[in-house]
PDB file of N, CA and C in Angstrom:
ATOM      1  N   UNK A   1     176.030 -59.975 145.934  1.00  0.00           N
ATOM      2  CA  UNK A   1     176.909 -61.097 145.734  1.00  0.00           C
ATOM      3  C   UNK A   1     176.556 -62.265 146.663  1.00  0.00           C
ATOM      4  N   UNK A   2     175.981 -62.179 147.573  1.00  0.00           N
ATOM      5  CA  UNK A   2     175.431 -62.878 148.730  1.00  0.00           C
ATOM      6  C   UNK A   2     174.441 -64.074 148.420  1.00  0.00           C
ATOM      7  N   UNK A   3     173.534 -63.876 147.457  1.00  0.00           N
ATOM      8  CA  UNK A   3     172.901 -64.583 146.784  1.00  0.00           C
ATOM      9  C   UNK A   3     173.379 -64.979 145.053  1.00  0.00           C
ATOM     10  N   UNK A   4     174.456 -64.805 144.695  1.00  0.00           N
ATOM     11  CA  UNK A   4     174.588 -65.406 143.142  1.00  0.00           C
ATOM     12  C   UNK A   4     174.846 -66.655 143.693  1.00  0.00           C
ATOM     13  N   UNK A   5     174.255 -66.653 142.182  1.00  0.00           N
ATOM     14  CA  UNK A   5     174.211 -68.456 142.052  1.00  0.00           C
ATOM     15  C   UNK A   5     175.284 -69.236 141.461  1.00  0.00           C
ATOM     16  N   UNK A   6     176.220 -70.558 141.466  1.00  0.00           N
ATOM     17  CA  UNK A   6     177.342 -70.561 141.541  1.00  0.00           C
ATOM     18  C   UNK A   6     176.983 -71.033 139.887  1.00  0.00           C
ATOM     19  N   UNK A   7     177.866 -70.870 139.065  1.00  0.00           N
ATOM     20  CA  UNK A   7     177.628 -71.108 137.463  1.00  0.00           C
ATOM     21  C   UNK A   7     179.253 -71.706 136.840  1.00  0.00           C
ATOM     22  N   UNK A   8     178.880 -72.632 136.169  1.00  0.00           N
ATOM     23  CA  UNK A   8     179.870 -73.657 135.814  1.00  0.00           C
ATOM     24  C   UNK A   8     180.842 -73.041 134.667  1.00  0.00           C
ATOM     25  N   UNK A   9     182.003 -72.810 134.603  1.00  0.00           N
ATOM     26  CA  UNK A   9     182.594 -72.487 133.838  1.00  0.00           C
ATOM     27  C   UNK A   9     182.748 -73.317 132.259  1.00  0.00           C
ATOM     28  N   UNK A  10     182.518 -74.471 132.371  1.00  0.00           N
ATOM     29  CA  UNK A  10     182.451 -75.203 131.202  1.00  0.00           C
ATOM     30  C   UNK A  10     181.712 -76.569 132.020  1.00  0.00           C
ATOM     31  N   UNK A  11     181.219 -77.023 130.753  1.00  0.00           N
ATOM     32  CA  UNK A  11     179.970 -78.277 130.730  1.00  0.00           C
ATOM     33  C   UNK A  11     180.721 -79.396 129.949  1.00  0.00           C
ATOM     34  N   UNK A  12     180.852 -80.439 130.727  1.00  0.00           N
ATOM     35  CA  UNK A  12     181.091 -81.766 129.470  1.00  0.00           C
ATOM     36  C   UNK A  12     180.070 -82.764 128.765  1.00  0.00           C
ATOM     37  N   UNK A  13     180.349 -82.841 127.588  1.00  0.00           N
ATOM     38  CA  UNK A  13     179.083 -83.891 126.937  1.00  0.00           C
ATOM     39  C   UNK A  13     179.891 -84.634 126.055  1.00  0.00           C
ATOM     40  N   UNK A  14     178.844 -85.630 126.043  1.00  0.00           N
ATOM     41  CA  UNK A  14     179.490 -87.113 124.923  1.00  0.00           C
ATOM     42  C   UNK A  14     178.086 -87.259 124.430  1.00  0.00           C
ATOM     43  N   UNK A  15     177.969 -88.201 122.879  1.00  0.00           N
ATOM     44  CA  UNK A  15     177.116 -88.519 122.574  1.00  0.00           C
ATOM     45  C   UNK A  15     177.558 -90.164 122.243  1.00  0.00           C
ATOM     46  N   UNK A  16     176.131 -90.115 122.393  1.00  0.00           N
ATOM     47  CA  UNK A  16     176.270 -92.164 122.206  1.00  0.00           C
ATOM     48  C   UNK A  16     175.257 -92.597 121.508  1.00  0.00           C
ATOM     49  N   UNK A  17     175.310 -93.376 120.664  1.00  0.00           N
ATOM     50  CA  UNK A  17     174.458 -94.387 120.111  1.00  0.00           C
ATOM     51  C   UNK A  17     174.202 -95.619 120.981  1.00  0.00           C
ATOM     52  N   UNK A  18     172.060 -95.948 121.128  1.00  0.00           N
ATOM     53  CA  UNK A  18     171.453 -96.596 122.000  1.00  0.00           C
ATOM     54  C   UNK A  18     171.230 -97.533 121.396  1.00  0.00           C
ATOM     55  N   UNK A  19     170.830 -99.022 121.299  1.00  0.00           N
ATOM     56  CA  UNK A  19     170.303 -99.612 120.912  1.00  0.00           C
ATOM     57  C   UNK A  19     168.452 -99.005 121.192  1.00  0.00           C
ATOM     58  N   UNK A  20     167.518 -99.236 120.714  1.00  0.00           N
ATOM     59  CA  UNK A  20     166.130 -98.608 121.004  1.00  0.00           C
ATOM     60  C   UNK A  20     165.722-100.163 121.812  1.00  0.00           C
ATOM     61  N   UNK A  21     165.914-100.990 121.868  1.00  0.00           N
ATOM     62  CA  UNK A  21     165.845-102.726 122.380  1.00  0.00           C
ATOM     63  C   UNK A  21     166.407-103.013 123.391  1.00  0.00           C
ATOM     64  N   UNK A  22     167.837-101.957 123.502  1.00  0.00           N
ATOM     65  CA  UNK A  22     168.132-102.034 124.931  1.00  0.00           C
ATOM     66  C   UNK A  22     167.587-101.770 126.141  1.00  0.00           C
ATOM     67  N   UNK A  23     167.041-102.019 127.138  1.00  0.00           N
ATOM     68  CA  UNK A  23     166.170-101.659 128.228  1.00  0.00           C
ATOM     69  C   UNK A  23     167.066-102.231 129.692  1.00  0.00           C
ATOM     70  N   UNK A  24     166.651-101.205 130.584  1.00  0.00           N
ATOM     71  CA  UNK A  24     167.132-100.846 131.977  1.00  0.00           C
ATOM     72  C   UNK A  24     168.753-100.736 132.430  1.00  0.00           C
ATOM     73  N   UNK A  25     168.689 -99.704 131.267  1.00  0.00           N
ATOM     74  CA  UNK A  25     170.399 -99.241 131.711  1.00  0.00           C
ATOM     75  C   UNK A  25     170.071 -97.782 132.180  1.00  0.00           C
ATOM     76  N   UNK A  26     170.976 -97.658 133.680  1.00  0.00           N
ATOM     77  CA  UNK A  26     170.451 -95.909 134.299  1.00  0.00           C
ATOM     78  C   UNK A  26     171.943 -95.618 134.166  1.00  0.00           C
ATOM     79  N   UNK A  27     171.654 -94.561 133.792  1.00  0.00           N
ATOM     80  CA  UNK A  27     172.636 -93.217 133.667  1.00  0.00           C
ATOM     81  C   UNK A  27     172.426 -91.914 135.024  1.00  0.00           C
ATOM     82  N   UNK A  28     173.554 -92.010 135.518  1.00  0.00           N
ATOM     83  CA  UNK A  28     174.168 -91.473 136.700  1.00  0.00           C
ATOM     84  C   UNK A  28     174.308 -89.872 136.036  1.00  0.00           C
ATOM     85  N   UNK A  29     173.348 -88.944 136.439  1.00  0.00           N
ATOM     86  CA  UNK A  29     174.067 -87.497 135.902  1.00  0.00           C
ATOM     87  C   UNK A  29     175.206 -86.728 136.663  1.00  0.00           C
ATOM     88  N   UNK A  30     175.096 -87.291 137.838  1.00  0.00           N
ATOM     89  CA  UNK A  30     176.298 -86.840 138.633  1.00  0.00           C
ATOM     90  C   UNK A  30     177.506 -87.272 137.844  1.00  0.00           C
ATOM     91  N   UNK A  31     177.599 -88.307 138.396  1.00  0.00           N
ATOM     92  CA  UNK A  31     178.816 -89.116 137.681  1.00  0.00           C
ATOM     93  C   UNK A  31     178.822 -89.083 136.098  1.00  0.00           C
ATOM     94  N   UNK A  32     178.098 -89.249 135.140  1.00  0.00           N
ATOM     95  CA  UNK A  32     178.160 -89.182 133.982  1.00  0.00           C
ATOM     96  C   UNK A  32     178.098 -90.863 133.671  1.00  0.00           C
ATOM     97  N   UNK A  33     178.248 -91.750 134.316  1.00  0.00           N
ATOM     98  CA  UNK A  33     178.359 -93.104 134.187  1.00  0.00           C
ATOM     99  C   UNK A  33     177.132 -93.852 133.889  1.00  0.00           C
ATOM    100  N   UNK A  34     177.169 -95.203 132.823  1.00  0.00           N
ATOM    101  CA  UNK A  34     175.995 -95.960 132.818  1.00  0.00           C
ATOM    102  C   UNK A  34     176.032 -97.347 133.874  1.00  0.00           C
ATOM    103  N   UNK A  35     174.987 -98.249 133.787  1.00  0.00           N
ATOM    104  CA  UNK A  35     174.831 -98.908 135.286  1.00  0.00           C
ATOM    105  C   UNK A  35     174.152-100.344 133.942  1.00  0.00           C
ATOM    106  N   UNK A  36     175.159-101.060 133.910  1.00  0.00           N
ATOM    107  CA  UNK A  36     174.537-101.753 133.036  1.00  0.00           C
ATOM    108  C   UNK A  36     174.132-103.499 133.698  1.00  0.00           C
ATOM    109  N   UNK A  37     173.935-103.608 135.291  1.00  0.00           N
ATOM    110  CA  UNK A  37     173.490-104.354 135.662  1.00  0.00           C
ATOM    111  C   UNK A  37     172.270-105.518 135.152  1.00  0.00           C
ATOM    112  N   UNK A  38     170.750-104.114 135.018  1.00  0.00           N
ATOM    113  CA  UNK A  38     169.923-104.699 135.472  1.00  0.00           C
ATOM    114  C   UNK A  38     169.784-104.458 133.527  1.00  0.00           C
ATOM    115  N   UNK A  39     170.686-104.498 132.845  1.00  0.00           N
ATOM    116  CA  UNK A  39     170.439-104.243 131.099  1.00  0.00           C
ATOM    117  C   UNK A  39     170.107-105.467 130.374  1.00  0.00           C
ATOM    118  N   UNK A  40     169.098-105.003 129.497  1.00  0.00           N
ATOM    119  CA  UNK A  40     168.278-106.273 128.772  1.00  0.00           C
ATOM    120  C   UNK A  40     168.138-105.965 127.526  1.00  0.00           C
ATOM    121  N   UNK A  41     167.973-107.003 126.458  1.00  0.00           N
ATOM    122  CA  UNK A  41     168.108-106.483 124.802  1.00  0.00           C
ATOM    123  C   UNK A  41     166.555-107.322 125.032  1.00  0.00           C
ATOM    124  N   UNK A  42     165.515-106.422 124.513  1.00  0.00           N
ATOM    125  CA  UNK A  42     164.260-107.200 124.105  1.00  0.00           C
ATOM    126  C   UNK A  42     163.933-106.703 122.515  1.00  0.00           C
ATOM    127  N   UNK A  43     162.846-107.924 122.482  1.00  0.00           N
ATOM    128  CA  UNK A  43     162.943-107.649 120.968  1.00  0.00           C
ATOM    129  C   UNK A  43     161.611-107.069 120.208  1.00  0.00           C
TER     130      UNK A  43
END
């Protein structure tokens, strides 16, 4: 027991639709959050 490894009782997920044009949005896996600062639509 000394060594198990700690295992998540349940996992959360979302799905999202990207633009493919959208460029430099980071996604936080900790947090689950997007970072839409440095975000650009190119064409």
């Amino acid at each position: 027991m000394e060594e198990q490894a700690v295992t998540p009782l349940y996992q959360d997920s979302s799905k999202s639709l990207v633009n493919p044009n959208l460029k430099g949005v980071v996604y936080a896996q900790v947090s689950g959050s997007y970072d839409f600062i440095h975000a650009r639509l190119t064409k």
